[in-house]
Structure formats: structure tokens, C-alpha cells
Protein backbone atom coordinates (compact mmCIF):
# COMPACT_ATOMS: atom_id res chain seq x y z
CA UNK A 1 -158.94 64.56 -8.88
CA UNK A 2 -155.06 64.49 -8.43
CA UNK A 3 -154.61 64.92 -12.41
CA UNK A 4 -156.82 67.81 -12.43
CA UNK A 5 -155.40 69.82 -10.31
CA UNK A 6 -152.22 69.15 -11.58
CA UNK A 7 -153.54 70.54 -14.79
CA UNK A 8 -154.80 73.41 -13.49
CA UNK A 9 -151.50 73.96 -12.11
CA UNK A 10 -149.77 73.57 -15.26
CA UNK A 11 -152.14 75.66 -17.20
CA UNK A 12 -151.44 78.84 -14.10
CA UNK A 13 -147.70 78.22 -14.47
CA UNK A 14 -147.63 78.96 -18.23
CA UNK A 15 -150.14 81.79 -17.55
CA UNK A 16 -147.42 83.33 -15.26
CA UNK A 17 -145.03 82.65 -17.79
CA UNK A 18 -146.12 84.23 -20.66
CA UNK A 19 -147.52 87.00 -18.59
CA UNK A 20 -143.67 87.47 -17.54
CA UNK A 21 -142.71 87.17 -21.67
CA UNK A 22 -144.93 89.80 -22.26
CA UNK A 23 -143.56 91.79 -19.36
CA UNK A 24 -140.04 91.96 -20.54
CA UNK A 25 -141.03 92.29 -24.53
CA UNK A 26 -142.56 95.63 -22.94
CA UNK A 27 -139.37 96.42 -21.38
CA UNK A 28 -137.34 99.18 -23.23
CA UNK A 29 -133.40 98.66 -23.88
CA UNK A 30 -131.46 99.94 -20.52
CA UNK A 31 -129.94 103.48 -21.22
CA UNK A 32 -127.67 105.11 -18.95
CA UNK A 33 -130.03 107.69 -17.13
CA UNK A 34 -128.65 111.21 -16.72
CA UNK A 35 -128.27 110.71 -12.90
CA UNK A 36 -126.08 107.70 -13.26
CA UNK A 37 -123.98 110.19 -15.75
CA UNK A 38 -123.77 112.99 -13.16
CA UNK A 39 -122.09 110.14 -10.72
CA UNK A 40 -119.64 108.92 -13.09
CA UNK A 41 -118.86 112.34 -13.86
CA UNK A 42 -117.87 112.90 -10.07
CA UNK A 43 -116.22 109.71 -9.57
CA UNK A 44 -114.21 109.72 -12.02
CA UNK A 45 -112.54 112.91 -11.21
CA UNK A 46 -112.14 111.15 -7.51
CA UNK A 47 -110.88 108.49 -9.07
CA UNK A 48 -108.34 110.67 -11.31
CA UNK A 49 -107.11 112.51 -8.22
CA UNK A 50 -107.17 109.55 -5.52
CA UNK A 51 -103.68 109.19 -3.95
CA UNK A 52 -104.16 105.83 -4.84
CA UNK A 53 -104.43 105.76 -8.35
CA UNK A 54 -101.99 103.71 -9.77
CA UNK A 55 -102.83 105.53 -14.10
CA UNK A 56 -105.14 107.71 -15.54
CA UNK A 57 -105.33 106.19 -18.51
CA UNK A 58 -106.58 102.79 -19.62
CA UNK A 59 -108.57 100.06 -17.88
CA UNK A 60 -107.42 100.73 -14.40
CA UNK A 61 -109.57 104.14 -13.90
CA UNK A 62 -112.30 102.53 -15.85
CA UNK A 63 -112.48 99.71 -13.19
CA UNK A 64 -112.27 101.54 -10.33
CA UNK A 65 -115.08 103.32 -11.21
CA UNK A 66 -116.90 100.39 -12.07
CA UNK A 67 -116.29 99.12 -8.89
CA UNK A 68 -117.48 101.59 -7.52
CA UNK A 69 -120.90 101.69 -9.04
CA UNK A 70 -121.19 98.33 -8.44
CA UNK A 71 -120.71 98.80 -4.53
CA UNK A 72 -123.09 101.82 -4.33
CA UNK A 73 -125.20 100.76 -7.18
CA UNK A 74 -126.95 104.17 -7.77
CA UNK A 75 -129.97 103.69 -10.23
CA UNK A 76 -128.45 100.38 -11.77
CA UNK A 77 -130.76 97.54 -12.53
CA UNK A 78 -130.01 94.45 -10.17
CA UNK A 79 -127.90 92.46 -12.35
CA UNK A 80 -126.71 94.38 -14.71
CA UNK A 81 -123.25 93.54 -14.68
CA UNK A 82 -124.00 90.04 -15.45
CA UNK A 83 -125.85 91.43 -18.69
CA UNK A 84 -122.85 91.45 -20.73
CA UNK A 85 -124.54 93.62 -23.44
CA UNK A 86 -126.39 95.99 -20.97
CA UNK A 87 -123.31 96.19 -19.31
CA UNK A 88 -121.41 97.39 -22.24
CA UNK A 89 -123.64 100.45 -22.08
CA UNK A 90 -122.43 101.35 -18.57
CA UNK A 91 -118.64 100.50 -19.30
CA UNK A 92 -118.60 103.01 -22.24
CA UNK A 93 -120.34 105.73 -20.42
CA UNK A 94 -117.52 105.29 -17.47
CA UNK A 95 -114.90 105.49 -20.54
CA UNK A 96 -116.24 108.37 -22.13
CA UNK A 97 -116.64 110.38 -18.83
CA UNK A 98 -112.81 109.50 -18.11
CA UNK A 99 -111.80 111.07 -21.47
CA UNK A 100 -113.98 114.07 -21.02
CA UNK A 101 -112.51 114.49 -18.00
CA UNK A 102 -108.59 114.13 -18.88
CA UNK A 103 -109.45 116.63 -21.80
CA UNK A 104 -111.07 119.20 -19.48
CA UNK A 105 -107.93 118.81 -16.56
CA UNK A 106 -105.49 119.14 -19.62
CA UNK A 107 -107.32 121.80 -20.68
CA UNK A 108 -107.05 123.57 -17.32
CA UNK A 109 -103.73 122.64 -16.51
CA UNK A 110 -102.69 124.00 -20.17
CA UNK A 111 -104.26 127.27 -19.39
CA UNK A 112 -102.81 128.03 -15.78
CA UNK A 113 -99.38 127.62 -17.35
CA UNK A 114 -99.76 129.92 -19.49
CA UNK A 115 -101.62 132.32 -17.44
CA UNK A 116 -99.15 131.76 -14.22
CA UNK A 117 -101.81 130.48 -12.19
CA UNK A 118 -101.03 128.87 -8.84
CA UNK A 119 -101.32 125.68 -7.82
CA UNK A 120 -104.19 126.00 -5.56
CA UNK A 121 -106.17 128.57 -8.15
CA UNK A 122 -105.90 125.62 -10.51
CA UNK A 123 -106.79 122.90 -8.28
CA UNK A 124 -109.98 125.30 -7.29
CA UNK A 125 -110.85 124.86 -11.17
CA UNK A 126 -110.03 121.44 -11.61
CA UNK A 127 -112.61 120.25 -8.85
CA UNK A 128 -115.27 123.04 -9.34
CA UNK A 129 -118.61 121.83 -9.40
CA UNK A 130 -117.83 118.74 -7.85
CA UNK A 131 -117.79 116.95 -4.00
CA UNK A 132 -113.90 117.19 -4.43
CA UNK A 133 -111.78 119.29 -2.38
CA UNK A 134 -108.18 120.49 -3.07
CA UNK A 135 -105.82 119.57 -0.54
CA UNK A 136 -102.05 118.06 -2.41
CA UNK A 137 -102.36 118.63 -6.05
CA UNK A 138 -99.62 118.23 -8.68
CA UNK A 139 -99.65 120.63 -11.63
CA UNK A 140 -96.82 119.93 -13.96
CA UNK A 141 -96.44 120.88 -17.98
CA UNK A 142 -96.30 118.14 -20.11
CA UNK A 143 -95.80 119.01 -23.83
CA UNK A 144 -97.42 116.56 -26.50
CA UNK A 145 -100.68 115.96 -27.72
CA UNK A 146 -102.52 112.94 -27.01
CA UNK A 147 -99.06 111.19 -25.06
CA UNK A 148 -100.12 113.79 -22.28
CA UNK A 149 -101.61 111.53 -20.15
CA UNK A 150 -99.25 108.60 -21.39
CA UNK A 151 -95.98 110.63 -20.20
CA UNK A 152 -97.75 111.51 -16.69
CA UNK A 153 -98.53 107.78 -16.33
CA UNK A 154 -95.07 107.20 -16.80
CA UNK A 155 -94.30 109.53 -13.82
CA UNK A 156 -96.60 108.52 -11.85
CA UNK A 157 -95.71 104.47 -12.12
CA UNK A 158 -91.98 105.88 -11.51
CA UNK A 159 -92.94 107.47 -8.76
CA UNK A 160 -94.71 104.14 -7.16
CA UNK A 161 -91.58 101.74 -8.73
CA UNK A 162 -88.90 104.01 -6.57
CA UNK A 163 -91.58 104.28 -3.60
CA UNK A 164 -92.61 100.72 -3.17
CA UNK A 165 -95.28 100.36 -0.54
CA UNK A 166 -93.70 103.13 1.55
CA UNK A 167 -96.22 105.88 1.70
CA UNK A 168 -94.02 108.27 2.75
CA UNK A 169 -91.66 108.29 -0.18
CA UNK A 170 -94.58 108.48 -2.59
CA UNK A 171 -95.57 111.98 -0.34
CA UNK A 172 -92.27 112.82 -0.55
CA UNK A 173 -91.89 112.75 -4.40
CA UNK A 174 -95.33 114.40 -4.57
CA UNK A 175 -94.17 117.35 -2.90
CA UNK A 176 -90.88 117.78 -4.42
CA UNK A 177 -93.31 118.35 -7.57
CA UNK A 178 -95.54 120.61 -5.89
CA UNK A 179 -92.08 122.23 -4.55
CA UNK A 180 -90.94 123.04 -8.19
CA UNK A 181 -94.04 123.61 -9.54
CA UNK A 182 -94.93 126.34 -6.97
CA UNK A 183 -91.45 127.92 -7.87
CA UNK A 184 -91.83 127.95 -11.32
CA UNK A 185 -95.32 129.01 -12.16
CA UNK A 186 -95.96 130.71 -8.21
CA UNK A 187 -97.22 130.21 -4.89
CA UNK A 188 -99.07 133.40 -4.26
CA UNK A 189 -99.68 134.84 -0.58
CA UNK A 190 -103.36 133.73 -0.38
CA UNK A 191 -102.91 130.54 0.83
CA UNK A 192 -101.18 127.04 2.50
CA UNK A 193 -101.86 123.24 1.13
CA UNK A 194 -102.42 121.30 4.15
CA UNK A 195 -102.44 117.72 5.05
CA UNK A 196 -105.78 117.98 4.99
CA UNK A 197 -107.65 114.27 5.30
CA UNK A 198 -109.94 113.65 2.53
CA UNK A 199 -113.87 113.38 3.74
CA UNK A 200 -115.78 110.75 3.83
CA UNK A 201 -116.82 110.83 0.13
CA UNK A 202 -113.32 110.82 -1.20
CA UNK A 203 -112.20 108.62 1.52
CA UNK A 204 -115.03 105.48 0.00
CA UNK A 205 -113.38 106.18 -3.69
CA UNK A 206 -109.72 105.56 -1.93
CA UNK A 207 -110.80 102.80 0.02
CA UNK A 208 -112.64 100.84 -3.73
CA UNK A 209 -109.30 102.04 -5.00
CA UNK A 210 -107.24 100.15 -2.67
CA UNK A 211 -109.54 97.06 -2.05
CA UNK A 212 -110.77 97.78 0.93
């Protein structure tokens, strides 16, 4: 009859349903996997040396590079930005991957200075290991502890305040840092900074920067 099957019906649906309960009670908590690590280690040097990059410090790296894992996805489960608490996880691996990061650049950048390194030697150190390649890179003392990265915000927002939208004042300003710094700590005779254009892989992190 019409009412039986109906009933079997009903009985199959909660069948499925608890079947599905069970399913996710199985489920372990979402951890960041080591892979997804190894990205957001990359990505957020890209993101630290992207021409586009408006800090280094703050929310606005930390987005980008979510951004970016949510356009490219990687291992994430489907959804998982929508799982506030899952989410979390992600957001404070991207955070403590930026801070690494900024620690091992300052790190670098402290070193070279003392050492007289070039400019290029450093930037060869600062993107060792990873898809980056050195092409403009600004290496510039900064004395103070943990307002490092707060003073060469400051600079760098400066530099985009007197610039405006015109691209060619930012490179300007860019190289009349690279100018001094190359005078004060050394070019060397081994090499020439081009205007190289970035690759395709540095080019997507540019483009998520800017909104494209």
C-alpha cells in the first residue's frame, strides 16, 4: 500500500541518517597536515616579498595568504572556511608561519649587515629553499627589537602614500633604497639586479594580492 511504502521510506531515510551520524562521530578533529604547512611556508614568503604588499605585519599578509589557499585549495576540506572553528586552525597556522618567517628574514638581514654582505648574497639566503627568485630586493638596517617590522611598515606605507597608484614612483623609491643600500654595505662585481618578471608562481601570489 501507499502508507507502506512510505514507511519503508521513512525507516531507509533515518537508516542513512544515522549511518551519516556515525560517519562523522568517526571523523577525527581537522589538523593542519604537514603539506598544507610546507605551502604556507612558501607563500608567505611570496606574499612578504610581492611588490604588492601593502605590510608585513598584521592581518593584511595573513589574508592574502588565506586567499590564496582558498583559490588553490591544496589539501583543504571543502568547506572549511565556513567551519569557523576548523578554520581557526588554518588561520593560526598562516599567522605563525608569517612570524617564523619575519624572524628568520630579520635574522638574515641582521647578519648580512654585519657581515657586509651584498644585496643579492642576501636575497640568495632570504629565498633559499623556496620557488622564489631574487630579482629587486630591499635590504635596509632597522634598529629595534620587535618595532622592526613596525618601522619598515611605516616605510613601506610612505612609500605607497607619496607614490599613489603610479607604479613608477613606487620603483623609483625602491631603487633609491637599493641605490644606498648597495653603497653602504656593497655591490660586489659578481652580479646585476634585473627587471626580471616574476614567473608564473610568483606572478598568481601578485595577482590574489591585487584582486585579480
Amino acid at each position: 500500500t501507499a502508507v507502506g511504502r512510505q514507511a519503508k521510506l521513512f525507516v531507509c531515510i533515518l537508516s542513512v541518517e544515522n549511518k551519516i551520524n556515525a560517519f562523522r562521530s568517526a571523523t577525527p578533529p581537522y589538523q593542519v597536515l604537514d603539506e598544507l604547512k610546507t605551502n604556507t611556508n612558501n607563500y608567505a614568503l611570496a606574499v612578504l616579498l610581492s611588490v604588492n604588499v601593502s605590510a608585513y605585519k598584521g592581518d593584511i599578509p595573513r589574508n592574502h595568504i588565506l586567499d590564496i589557499l582558498k583559490r588553490y585549495r591544496f589539501d583543504l576540506p571543502a568547506g572549511i572556511e565556513h567551519d569557523y572553528a576548523n578554520w581557526e586552525k588554518v588561520t593560526t597556522a598562516v599567522s605563525y608561519s608569517l612570524t617564523q618567517t619575519r624572524a628568520r628574514v630579520k635574522k638574515l638581514i641582521r647578519d648580512a649587515i654585519t657581515q657586509n654582505t651584498n644585496i643579492f648574497a642576501l636575497a640568495q639566503l632570504i629565498v633559499h629553499g623556496t620557488p622564489c627568485r631574487p630579482t629587486h630586493v630591499i635590504h635596509q638596517e632597522c634598529n629595534g627589537g620587535e618595532k622592526y617590522w613596525n618601522l619598515i611598515d611605516q616605510r613601506l606605507a610612505l612609500i605607497h602614500k607619496l607614490a599613489g597608484s603610479d607604479a613608477v614612483k613606487a620603483t623609483r623609491a625602491f631603487r633609491d633604497i637599493l641605490k644606498t643600500d648597495r653603497n653602504t654595505y656593497g655591490a660586489g662585481e659578481d652580479y646585476d639586479i634585473l627587471d626580471v618578471i616574476a614567473d608564473d608562481w610568483q606572478q598568481r601570489v601578485d595577482d590574489v594580492i591585487a584582486g585579480i
